[in-house]
C-alpha atoms as a PDB file:
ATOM      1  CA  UNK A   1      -2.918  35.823  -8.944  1.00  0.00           C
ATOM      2  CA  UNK A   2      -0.382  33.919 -11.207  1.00  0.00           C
ATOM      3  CA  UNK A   3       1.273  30.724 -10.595  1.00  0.00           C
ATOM      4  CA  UNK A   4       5.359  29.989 -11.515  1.00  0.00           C
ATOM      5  CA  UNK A   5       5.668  26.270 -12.209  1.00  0.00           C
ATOM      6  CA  UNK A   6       9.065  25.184 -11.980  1.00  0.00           C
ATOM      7  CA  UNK A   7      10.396  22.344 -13.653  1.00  0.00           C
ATOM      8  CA  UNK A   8      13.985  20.918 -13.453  1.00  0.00           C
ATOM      9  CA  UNK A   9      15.799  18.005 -14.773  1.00  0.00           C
ATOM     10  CA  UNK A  10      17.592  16.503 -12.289  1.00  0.00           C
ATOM     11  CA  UNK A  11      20.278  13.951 -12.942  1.00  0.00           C
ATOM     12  CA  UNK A  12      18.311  10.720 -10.984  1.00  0.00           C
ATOM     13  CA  UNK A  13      21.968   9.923  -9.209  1.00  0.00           C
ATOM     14  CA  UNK A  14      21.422  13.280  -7.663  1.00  0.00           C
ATOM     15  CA  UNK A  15      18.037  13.818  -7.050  1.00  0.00           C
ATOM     16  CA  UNK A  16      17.416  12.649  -3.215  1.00  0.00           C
ATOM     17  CA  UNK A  17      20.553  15.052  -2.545  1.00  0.00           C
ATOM     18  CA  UNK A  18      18.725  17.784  -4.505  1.00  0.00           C
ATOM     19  CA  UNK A  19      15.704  17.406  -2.792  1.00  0.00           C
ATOM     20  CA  UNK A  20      16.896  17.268   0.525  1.00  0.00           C
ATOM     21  CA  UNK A  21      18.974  20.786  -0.410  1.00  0.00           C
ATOM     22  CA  UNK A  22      15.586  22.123  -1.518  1.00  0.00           C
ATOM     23  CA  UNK A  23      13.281  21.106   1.473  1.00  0.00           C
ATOM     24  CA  UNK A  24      16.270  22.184   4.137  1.00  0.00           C
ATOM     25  CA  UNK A  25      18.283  24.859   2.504  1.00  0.00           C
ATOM     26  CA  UNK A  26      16.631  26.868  -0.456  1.00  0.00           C
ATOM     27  CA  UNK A  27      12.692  26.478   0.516  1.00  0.00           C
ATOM     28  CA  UNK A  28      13.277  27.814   3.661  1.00  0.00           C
ATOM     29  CA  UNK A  29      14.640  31.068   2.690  1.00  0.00           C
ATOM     30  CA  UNK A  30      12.080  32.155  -0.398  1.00  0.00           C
ATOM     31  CA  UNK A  31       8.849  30.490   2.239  1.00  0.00           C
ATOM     32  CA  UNK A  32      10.682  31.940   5.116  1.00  0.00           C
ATOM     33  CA  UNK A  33      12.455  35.177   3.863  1.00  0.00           C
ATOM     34  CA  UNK A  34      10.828  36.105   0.825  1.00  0.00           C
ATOM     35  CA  UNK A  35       7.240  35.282   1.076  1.00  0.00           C
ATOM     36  CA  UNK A  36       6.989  32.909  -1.730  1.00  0.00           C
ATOM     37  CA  UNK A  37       3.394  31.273  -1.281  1.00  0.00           C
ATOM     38  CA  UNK A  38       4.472  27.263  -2.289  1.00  0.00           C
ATOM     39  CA  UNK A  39       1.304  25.736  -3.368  1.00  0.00           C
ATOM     40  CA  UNK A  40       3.102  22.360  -3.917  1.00  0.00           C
ATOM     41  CA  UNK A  41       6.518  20.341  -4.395  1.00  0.00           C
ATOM     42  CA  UNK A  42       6.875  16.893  -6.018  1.00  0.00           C
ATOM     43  CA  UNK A  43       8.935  14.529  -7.734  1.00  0.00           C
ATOM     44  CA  UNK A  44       8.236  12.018 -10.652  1.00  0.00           C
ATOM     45  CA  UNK A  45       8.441   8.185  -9.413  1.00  0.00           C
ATOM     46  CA  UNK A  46       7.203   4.926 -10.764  1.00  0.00           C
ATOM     47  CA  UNK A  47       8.835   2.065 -11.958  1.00  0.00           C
ATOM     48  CA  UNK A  48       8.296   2.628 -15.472  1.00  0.00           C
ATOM     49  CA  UNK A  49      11.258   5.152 -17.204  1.00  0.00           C
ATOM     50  CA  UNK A  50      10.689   8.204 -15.792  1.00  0.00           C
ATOM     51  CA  UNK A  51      11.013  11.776 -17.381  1.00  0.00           C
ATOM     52  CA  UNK A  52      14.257  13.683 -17.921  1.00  0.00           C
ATOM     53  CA  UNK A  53      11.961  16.450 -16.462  1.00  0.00           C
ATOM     54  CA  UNK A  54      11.417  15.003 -12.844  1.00  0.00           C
ATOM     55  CA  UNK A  55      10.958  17.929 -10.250  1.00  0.00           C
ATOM     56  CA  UNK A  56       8.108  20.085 -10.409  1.00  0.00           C
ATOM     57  CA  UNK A  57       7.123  22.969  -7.538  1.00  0.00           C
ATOM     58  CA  UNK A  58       4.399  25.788  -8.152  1.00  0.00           C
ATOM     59  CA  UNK A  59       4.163  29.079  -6.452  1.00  0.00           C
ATOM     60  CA  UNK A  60       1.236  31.916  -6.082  1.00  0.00           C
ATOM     61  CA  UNK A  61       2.233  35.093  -6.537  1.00  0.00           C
ATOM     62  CA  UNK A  62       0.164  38.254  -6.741  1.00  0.00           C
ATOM     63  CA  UNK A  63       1.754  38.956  -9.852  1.00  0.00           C
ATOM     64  CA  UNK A  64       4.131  38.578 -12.450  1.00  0.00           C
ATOM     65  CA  UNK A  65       6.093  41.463 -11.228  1.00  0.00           C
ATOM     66  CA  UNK A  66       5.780  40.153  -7.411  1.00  0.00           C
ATOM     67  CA  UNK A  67       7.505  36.899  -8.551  1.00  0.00           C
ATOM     68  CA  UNK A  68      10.272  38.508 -10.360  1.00  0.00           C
ATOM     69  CA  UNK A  69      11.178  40.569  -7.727  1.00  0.00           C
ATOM     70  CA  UNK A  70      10.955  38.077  -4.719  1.00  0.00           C
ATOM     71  CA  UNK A  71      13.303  35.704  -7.051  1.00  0.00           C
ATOM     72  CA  UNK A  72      15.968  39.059  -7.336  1.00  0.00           C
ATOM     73  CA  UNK A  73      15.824  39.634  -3.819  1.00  0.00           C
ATOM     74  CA  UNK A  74      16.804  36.145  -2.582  1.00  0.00           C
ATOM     75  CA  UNK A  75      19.402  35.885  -5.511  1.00  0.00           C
ATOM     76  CA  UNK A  76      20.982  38.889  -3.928  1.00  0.00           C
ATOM     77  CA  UNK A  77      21.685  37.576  -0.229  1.00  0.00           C
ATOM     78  CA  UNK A  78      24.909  36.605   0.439  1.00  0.00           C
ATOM     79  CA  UNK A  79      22.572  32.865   2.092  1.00  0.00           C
ATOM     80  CA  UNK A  80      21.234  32.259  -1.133  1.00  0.00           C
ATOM     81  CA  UNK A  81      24.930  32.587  -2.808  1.00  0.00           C
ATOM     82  CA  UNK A  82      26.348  30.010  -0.092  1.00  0.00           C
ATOM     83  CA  UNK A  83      23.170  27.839  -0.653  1.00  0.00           C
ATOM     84  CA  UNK A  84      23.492  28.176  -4.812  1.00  0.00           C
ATOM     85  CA  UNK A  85      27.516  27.401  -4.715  1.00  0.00           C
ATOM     86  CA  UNK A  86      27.745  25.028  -1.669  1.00  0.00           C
ATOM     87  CA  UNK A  87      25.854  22.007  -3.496  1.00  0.00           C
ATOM     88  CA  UNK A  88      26.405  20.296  -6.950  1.00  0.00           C
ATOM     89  CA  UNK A  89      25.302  21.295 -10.028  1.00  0.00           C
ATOM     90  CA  UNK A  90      21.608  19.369  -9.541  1.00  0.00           C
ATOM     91  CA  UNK A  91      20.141  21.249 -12.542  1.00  0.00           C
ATOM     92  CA  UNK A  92      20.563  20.241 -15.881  1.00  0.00           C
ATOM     93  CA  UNK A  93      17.253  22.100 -17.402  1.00  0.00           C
ATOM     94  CA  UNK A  94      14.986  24.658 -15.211  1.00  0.00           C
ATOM     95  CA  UNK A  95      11.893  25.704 -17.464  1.00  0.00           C
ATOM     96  CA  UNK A  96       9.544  28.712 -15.479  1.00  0.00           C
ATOM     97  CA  UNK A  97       6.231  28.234 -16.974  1.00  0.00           C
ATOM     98  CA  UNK A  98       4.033  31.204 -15.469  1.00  0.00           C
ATOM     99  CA  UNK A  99       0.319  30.261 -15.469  1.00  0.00           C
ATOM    100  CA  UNK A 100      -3.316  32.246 -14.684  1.00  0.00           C
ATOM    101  CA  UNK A 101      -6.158  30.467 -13.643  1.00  0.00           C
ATOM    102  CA  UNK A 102      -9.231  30.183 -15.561  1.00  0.00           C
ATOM    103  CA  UNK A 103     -12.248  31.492 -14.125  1.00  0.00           C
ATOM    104  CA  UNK A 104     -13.611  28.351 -13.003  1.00  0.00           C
ATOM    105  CA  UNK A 105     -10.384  26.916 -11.385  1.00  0.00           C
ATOM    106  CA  UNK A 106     -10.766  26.533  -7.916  1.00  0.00           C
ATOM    107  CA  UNK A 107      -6.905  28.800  -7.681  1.00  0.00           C
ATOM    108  CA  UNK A 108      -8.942  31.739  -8.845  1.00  0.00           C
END
């Protein structure tokens, strides 16, 4: 099993319009459509500054392959197109970090 962690800058005057595009538009078709196994979604808050980097999700995949080819397949539907171009630009930075578990992890 690997894990994707996803991590986006979001401009903060944009970020409750991103998320709500996420949780009722894009989420639903890589859960729903393309098996993608979310393990978690969250957003930075606090009252201090917080960081340019201020979205985070992680997914479970059986491998590095599976994950690559789940993400081609719902970049290919003509949804995901309408979803990708029917929004602003939310995304200043993505970064994909993909991650394995160490033995003792309990995501083994």
């Amino acid at each position: 099993m690997v894990y994707e962690l996803r991590s986006y800058d979001i401009d903060p005057s944009l970020l409750d319009e991103s998320l709500n595009c996420a949780n009722d538009r894009a989420l639903p078709i890589l859960v729903g459509q393309f098996g993608s196994r979310m393990v978690g979604f969250w957003h930075a808050v606090g009252s201090e500054p917080v960081s340019p980097t201020n979205v985070h999700w992680t997914n479970a995949w059986h491998s590095k392959e599976e994950m690559l080819a789940r993400w081609d397949e719902a970049r290919a539907t003509e949804q995901w197109k309408v979803t990708d171009q029917d929004h602003p630009k939310f995304h200043l930075k993505v970064q994909r970090t993909v991650l394995r578990a160490i033995p003792r992890s309990p995501f083994q």
